[in-house]
Structures are given as C-alpha cells and as structure tokens.
N, C-alpha and C. Protein backbone atom coordinates (compact mmCIF):
# COMPACT_ATOMS: atom_id res chain seq x y z
N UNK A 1 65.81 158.55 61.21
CA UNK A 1 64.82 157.86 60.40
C UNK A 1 65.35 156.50 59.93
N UNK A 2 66.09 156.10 59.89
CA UNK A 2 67.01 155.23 59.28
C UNK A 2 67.33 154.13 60.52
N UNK A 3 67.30 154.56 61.64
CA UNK A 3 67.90 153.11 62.76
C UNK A 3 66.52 152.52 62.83
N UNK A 4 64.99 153.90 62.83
CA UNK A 4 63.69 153.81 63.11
C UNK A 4 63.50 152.44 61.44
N UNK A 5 63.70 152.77 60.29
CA UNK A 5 63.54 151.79 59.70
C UNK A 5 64.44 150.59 60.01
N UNK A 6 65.32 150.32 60.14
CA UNK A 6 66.22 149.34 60.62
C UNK A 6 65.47 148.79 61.75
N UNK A 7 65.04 148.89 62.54
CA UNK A 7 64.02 148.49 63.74
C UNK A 7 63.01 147.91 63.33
N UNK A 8 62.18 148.68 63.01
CA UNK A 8 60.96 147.92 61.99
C UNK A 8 61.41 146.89 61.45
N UNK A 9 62.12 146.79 60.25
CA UNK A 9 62.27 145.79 59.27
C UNK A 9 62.65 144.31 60.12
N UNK A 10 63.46 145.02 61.34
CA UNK A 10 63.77 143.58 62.59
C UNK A 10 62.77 143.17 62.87
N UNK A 11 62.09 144.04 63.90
CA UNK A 11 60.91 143.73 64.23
C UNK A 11 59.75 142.68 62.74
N UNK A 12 59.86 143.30 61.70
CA UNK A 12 58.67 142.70 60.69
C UNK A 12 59.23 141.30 61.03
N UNK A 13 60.58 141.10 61.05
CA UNK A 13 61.17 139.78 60.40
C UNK A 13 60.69 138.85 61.70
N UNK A 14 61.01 139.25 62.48
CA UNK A 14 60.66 138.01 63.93
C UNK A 14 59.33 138.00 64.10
N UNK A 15 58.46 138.84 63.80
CA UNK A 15 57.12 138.83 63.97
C UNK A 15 56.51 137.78 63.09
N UNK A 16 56.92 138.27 61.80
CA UNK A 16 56.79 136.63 60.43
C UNK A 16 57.53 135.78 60.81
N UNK A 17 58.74 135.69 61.18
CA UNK A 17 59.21 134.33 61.75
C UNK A 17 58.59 133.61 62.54
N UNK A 18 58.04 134.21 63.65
CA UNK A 18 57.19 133.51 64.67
C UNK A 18 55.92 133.17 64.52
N UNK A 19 55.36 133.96 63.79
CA UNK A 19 53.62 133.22 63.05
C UNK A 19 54.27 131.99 62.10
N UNK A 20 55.01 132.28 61.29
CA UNK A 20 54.85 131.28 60.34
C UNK A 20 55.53 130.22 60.99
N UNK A 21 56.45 130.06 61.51
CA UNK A 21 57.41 128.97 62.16
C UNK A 21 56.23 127.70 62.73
N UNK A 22 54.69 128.47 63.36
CA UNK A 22 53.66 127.21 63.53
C UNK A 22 53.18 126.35 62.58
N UNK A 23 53.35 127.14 61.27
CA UNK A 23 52.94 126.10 60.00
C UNK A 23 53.73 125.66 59.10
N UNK A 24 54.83 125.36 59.43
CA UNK A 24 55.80 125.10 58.76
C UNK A 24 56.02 123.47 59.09
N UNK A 25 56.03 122.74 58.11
CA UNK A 25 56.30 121.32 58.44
C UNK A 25 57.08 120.77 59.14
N UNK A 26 57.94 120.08 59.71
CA UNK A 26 58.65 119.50 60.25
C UNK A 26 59.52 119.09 58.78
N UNK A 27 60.53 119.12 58.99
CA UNK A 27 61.17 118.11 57.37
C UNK A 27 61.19 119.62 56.77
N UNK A 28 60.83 120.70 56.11
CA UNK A 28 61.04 121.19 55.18
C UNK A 28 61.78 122.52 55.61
N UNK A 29 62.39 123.22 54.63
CA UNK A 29 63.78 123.84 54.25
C UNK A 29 62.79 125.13 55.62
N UNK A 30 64.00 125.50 56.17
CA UNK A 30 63.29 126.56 57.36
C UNK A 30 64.42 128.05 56.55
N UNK A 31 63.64 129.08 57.03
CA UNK A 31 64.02 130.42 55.79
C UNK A 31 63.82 131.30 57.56
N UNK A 32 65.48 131.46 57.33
CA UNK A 32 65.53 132.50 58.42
C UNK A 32 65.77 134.02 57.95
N UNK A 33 64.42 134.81 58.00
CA UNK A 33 63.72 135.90 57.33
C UNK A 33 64.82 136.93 58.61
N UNK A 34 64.88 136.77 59.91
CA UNK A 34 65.78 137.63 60.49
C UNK A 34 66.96 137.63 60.00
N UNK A 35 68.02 136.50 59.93
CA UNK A 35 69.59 136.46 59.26
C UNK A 35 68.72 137.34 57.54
N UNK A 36 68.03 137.39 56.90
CA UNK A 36 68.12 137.52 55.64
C UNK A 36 67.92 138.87 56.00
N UNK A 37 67.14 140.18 57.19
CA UNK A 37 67.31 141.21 56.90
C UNK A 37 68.23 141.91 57.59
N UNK A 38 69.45 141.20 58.44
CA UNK A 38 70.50 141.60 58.59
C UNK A 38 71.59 141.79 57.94
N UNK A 39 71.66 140.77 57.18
CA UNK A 39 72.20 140.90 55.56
C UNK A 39 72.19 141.71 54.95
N UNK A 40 70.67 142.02 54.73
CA UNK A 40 70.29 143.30 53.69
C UNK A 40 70.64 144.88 54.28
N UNK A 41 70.51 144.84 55.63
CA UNK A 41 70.89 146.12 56.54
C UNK A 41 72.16 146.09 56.32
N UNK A 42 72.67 145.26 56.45
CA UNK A 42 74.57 144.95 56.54
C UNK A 42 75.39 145.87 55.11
N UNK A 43 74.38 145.34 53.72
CA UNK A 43 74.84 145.66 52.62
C UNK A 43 74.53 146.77 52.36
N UNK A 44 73.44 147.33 52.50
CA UNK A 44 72.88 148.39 51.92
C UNK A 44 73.88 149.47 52.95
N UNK A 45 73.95 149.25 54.26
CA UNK A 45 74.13 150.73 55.67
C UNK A 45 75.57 150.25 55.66
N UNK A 46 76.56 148.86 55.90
CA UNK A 46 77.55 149.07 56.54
C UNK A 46 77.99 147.76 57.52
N UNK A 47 79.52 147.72 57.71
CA UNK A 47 79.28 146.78 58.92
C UNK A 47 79.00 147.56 60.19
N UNK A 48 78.96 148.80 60.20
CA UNK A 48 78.80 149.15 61.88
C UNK A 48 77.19 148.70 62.22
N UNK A 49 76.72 149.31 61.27
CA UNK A 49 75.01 149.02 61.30
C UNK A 49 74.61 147.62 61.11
N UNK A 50 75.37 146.52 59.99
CA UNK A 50 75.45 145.25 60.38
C UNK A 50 75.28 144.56 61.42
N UNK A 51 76.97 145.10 62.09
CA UNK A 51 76.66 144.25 63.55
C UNK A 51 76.13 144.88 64.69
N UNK A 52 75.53 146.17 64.21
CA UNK A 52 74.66 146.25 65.32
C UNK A 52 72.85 145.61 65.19
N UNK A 53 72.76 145.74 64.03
CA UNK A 53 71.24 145.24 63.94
C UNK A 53 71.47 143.83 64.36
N UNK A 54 72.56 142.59 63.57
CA UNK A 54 72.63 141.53 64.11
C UNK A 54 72.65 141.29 65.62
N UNK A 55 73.36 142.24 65.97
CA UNK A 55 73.49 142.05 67.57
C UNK A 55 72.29 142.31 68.06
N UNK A 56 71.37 142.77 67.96
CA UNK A 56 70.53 143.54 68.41
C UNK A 56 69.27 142.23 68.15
N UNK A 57 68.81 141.91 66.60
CA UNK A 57 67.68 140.82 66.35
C UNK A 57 68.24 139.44 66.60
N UNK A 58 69.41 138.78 66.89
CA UNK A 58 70.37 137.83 67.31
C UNK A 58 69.44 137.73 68.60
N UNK A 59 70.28 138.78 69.90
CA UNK A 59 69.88 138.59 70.86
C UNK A 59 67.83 138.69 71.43
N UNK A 60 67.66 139.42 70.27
CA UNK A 60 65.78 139.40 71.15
C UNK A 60 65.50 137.99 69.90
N UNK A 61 66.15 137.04 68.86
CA UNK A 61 65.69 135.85 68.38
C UNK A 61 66.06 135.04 69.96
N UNK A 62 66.90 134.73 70.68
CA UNK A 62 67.43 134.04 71.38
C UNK A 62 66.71 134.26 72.41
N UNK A 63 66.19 135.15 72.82
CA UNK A 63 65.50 135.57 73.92
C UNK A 63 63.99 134.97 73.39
N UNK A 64 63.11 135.07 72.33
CA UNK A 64 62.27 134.43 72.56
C UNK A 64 62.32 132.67 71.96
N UNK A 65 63.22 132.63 71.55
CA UNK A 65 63.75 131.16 71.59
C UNK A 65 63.67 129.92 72.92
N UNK A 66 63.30 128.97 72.61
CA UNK A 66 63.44 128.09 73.90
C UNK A 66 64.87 127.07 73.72
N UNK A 67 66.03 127.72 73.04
CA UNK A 67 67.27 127.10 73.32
C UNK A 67 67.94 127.61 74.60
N UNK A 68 69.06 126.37 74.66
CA UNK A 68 69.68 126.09 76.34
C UNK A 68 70.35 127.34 76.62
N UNK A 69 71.19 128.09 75.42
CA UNK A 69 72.05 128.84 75.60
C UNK A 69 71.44 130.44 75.05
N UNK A 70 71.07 131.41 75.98
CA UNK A 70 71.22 132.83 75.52
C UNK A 70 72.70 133.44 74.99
N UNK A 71 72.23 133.95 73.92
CA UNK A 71 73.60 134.51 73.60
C UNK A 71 73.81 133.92 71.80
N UNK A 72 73.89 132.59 72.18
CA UNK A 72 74.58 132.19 70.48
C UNK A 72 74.20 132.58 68.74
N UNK A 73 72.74 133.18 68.95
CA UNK A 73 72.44 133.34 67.82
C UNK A 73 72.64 134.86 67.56
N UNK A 74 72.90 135.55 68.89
CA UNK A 74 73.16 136.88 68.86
C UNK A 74 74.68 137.01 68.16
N UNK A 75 75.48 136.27 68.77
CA UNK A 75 76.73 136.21 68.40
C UNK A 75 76.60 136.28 66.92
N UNK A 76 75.97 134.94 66.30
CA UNK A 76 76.44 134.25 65.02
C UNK A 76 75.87 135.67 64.68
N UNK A 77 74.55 135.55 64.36
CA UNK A 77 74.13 137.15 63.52
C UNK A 77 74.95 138.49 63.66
N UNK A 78 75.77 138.86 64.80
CA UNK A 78 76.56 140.23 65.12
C UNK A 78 77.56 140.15 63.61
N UNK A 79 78.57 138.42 63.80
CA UNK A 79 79.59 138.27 63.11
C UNK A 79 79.43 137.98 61.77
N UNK A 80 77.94 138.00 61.32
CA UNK A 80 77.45 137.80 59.60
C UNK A 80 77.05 139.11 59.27
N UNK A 81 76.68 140.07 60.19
CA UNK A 81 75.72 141.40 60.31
C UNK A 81 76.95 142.12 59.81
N UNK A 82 78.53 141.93 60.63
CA UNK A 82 79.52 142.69 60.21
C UNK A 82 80.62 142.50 59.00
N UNK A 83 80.46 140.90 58.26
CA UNK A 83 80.85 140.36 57.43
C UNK A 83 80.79 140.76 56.33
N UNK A 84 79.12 140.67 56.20
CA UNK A 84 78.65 141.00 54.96
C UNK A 84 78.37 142.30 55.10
N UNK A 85 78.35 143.37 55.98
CA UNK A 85 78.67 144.68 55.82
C UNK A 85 80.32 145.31 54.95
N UNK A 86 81.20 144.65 55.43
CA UNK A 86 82.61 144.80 54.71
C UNK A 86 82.37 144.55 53.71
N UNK A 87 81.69 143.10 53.07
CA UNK A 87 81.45 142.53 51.23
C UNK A 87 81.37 143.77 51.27
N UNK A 88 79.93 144.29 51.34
CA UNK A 88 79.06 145.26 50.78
C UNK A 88 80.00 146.59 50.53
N UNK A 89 81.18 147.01 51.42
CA UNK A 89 81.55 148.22 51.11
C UNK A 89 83.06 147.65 50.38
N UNK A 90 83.20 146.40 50.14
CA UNK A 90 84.64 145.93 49.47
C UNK A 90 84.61 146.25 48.29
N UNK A 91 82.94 144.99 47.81
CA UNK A 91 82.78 144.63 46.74
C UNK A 91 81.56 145.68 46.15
N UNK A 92 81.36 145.30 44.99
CA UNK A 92 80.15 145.34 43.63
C UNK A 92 79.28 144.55 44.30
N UNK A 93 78.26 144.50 45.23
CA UNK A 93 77.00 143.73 45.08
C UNK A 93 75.95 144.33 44.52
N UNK A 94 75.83 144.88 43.39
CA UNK A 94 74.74 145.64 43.28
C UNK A 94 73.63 144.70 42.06
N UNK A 95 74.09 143.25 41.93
CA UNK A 95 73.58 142.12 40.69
C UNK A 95 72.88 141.33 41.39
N UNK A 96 72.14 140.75 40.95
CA UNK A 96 71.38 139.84 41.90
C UNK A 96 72.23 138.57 42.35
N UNK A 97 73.43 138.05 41.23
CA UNK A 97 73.93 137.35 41.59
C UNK A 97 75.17 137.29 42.32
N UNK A 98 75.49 138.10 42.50
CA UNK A 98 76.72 138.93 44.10
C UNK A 98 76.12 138.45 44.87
N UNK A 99 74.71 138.80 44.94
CA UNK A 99 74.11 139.23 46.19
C UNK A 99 73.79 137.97 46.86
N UNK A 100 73.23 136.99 45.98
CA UNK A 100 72.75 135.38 45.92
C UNK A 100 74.04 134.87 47.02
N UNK A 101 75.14 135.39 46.39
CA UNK A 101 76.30 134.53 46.65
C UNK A 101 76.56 135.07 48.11
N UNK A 102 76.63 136.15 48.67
CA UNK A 102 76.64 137.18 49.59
C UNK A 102 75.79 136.45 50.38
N UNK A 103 74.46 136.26 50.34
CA UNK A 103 73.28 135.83 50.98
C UNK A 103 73.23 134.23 51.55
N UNK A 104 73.97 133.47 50.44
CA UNK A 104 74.33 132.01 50.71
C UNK A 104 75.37 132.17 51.41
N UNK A 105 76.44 132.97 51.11
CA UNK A 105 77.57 132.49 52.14
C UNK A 105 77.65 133.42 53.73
N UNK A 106 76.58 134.15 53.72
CA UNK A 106 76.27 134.41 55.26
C UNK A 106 75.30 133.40 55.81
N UNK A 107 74.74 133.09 55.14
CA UNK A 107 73.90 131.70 55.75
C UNK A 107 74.92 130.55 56.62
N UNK A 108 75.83 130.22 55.46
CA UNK A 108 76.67 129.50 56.07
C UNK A 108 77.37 129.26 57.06
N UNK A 109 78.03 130.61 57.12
CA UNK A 109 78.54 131.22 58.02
C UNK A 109 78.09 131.49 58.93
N UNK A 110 76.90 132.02 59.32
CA UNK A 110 76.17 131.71 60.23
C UNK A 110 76.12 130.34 60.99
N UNK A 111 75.47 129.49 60.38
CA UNK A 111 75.46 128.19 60.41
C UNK A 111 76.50 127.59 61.50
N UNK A 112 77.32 127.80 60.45
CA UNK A 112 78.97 127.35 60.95
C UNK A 112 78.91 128.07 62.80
N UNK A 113 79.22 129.11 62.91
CA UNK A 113 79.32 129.75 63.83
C UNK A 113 78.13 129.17 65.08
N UNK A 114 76.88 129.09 64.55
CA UNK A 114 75.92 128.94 65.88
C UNK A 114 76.54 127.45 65.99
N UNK A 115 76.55 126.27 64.93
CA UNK A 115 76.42 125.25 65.28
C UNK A 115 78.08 125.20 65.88
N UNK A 116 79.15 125.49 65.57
CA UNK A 116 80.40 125.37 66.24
C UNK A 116 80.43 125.71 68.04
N UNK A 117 79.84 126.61 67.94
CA UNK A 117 79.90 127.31 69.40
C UNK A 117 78.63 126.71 70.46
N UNK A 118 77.54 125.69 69.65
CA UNK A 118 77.24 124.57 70.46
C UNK A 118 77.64 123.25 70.43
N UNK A 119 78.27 122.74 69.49
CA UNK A 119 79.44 122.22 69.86
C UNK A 119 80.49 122.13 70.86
N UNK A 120 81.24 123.08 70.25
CA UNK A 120 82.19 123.69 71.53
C UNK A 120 82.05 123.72 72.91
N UNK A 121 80.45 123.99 73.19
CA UNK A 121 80.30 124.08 74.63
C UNK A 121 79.52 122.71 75.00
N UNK A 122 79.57 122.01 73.77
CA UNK A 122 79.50 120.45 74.05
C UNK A 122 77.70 120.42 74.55
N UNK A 123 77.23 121.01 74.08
CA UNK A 123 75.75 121.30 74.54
C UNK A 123 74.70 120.13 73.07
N UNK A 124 74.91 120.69 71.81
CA UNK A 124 73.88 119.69 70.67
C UNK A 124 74.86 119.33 70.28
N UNK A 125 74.73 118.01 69.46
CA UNK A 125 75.57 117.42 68.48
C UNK A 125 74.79 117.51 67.29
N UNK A 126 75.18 118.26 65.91
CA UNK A 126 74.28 118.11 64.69
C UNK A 126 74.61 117.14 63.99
N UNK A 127 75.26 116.34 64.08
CA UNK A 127 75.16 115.24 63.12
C UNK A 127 76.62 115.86 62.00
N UNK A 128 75.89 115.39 60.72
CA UNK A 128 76.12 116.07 59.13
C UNK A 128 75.03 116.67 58.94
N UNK A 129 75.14 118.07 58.89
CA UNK A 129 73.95 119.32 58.60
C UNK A 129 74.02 119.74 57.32
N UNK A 130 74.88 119.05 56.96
CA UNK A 130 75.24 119.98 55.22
C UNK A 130 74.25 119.94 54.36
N UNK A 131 73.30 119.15 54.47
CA UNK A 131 72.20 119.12 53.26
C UNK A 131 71.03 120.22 53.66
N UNK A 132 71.37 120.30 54.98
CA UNK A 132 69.99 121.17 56.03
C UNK A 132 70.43 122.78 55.30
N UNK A 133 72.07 122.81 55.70
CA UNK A 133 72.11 124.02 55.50
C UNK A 133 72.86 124.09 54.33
N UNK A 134 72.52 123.59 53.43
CA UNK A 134 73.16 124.22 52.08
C UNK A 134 71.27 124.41 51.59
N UNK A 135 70.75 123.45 52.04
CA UNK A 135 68.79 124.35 51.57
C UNK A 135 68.53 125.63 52.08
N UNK A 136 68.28 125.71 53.47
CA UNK A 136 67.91 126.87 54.13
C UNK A 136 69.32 128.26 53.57
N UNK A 137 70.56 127.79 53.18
CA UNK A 137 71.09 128.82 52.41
C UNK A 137 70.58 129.06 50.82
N UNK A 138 70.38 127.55 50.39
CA UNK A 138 69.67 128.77 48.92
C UNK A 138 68.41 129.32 49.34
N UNK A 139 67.37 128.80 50.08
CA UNK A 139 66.43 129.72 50.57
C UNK A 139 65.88 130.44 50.77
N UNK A 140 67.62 131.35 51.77
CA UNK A 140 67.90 132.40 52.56
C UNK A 140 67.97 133.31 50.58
N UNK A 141 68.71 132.89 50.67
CA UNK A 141 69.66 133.46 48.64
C UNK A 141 68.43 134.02 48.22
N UNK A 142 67.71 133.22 48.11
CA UNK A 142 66.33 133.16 47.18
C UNK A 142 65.86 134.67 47.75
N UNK A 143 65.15 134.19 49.36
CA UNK A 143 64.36 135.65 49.97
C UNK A 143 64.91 136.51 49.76
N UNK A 144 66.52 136.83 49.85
CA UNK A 144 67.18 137.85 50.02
C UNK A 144 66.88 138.82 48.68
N UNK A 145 67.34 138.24 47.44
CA UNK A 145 67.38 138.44 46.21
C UNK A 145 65.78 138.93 45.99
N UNK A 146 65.29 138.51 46.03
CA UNK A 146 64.17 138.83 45.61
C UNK A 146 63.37 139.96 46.69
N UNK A 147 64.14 139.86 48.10
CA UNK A 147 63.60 141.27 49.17
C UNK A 147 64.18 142.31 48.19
N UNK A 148 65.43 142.49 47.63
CA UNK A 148 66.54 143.74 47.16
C UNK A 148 65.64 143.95 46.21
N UNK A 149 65.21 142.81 45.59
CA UNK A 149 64.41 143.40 43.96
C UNK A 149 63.25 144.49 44.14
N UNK A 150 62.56 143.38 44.76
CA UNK A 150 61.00 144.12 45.34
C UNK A 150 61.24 145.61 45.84
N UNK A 151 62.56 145.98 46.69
CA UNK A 151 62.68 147.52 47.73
C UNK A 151 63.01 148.13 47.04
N UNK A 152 63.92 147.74 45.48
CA UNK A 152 64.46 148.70 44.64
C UNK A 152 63.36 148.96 43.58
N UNK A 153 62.61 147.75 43.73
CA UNK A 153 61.68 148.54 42.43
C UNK A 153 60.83 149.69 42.71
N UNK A 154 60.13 149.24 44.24
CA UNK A 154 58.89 150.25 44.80
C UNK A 154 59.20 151.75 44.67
N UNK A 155 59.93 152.41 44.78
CA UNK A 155 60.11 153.60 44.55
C UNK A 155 60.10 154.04 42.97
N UNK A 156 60.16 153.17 42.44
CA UNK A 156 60.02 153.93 41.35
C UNK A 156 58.72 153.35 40.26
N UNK A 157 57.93 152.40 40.87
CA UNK A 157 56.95 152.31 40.56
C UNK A 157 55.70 153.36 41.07
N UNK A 158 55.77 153.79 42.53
CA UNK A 158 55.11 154.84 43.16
C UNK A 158 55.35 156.15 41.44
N UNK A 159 57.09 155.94 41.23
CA UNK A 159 57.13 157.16 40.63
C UNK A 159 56.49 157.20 39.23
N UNK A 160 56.34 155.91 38.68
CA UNK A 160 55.61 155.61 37.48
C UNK A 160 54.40 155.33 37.33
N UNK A 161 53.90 155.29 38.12
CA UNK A 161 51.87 155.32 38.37
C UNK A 161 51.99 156.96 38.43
N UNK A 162 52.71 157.16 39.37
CA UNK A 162 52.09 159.34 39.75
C UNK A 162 52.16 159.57 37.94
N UNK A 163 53.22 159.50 36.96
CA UNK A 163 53.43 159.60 35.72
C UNK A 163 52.69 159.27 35.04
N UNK A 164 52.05 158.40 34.91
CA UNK A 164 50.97 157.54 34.54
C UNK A 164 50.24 158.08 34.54
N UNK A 165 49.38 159.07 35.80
CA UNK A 165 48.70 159.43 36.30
C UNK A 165 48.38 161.18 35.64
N UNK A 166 49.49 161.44 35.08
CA UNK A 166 49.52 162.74 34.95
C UNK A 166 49.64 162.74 33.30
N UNK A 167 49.92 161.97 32.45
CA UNK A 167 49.74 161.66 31.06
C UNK A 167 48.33 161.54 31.04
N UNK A 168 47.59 161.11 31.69
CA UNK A 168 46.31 160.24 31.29
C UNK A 168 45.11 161.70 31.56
N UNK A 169 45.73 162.57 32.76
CA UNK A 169 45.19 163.71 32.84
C UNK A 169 45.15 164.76 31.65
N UNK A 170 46.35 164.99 30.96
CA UNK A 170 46.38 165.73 29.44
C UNK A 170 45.26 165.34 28.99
C-alpha cells in the first residue's frame, strides 16, 4: 500500500507539473512540485525509498522532457531522494522549520548537481543562476512545508468532524 501511494503522489506531481508548466510565465520563480514530493517521500519512508522514488520520477521527468540529455534529472533527484532521506533518519525534522531548511537545501543541491553535470558534459552554460535558484528553493521550502502541514492535519480533521458529528447527535 505504501510504494502504491508513493506512485500516485509521483504520478500527481508530474501530472500538475505538466498542466501548469503551460501557464506559467516566462520570468517567474518555477516550483518543482516533483523534487518537492521526493523530499517528502525521502523524509517521511527513508533514503532507500528516497532514492528510489527520485530515481524513478527523475527518470519518467526526463523522459517527458525535451532536454539533450536523458538521464540528468534522474540522477540529480536519486542523489537528493537519498540525501534528504539520511537528514530525515539523522535528524529532528519534525518543525516546519527543519523541514524549510531540508527542503531549500535539497533544492540546491539538486540544482547544483543537474546544472554541474551539464556543464561537465559541456552541453548548457547557466550563466550565474543563483538568484533563479535561491527563488525556486524558497518556493520549493514554501510547497514543501505547507504539503507536510496540510497531510498531517487531514487525518485528524476526518477524526474531528466524525466527533463533531457524534456530540451533535446526543
């Protein structure tokens, strides 16, 4: 039940990535909703489950991608998928602001990694990206933080309406 949700939640993320990516301006902060629920799989399950979901929504982002190189975003996501799986079982992320920090610095890292390894193969030159991706990392921070809030509350709002529900019956 658990890889079956892990699947889904991939799947939700590239499915919203790819509708919304048409209305999204040119110029403004881009929110990569796949890196943000690999993250969240990473912290909550583990790095094994990390870098396998990364590996896994990495390679089908790259696949429907129209970049030169298959492979690189699979990579970067495997090695943030398994990163921030270790935080998660090192550290305390259980605050919103761990998590912020957790969430920004896999962004980065990410970052770092796709844009190094097109580099490296001498394929794009980015310039200075630092302003690009220090936005799309608070962004990322932002969605993330506020995905953890929203998944931790729902269960126990279900459990406080049924309660609700059964006071009001007396």
């Amino acid at each position: 039940m658990r890889a079956a949700g892990v699947i889904l939640a991939v799947v939700a993320a590239l499915a919203l990535q790819t509708t919304l990516a048409r209305f999204v301006v040119r110029g403004t902060v881009a929110i990569d909703l796949v890196l943000v629920v690999v993250v969240y799989v990473a912290l909550t399950s583990g790095p094994a489950t990390g870098l396998l979901s990364g590996a896994i929504a990495g390679l089908v982002q790259d696949a429907l991608s129209t970049g030169p190189i298959l492979g690189i975003a699979g990579l970067a996501k495997t090695i943030v998928g398994f990163l921030a799986g270790v935080i998660g079982t090192q550290f305390i992320v259980s605050q919103p602001l761990p998590r912020f920090v957790v969430f920004f610095g896999a962004t980065v890292a990410h970052a770092v990694v796709f844009m190094g390894l097109y580099t490296v193969l001498d394929r794009i030159h980015f310039g200075n990206p630092t302003a690009g991706v220090a936005a799309q990392a608070t962004a990322n921070a932002l969605v993330g933080v506020v995905a953890f809030q929203v998944v931790e509350l729902l269960p126990g709002a279900v459990e406080r309406r049924r309660a609700a529900k059964t006071r009001l019956r007396r």
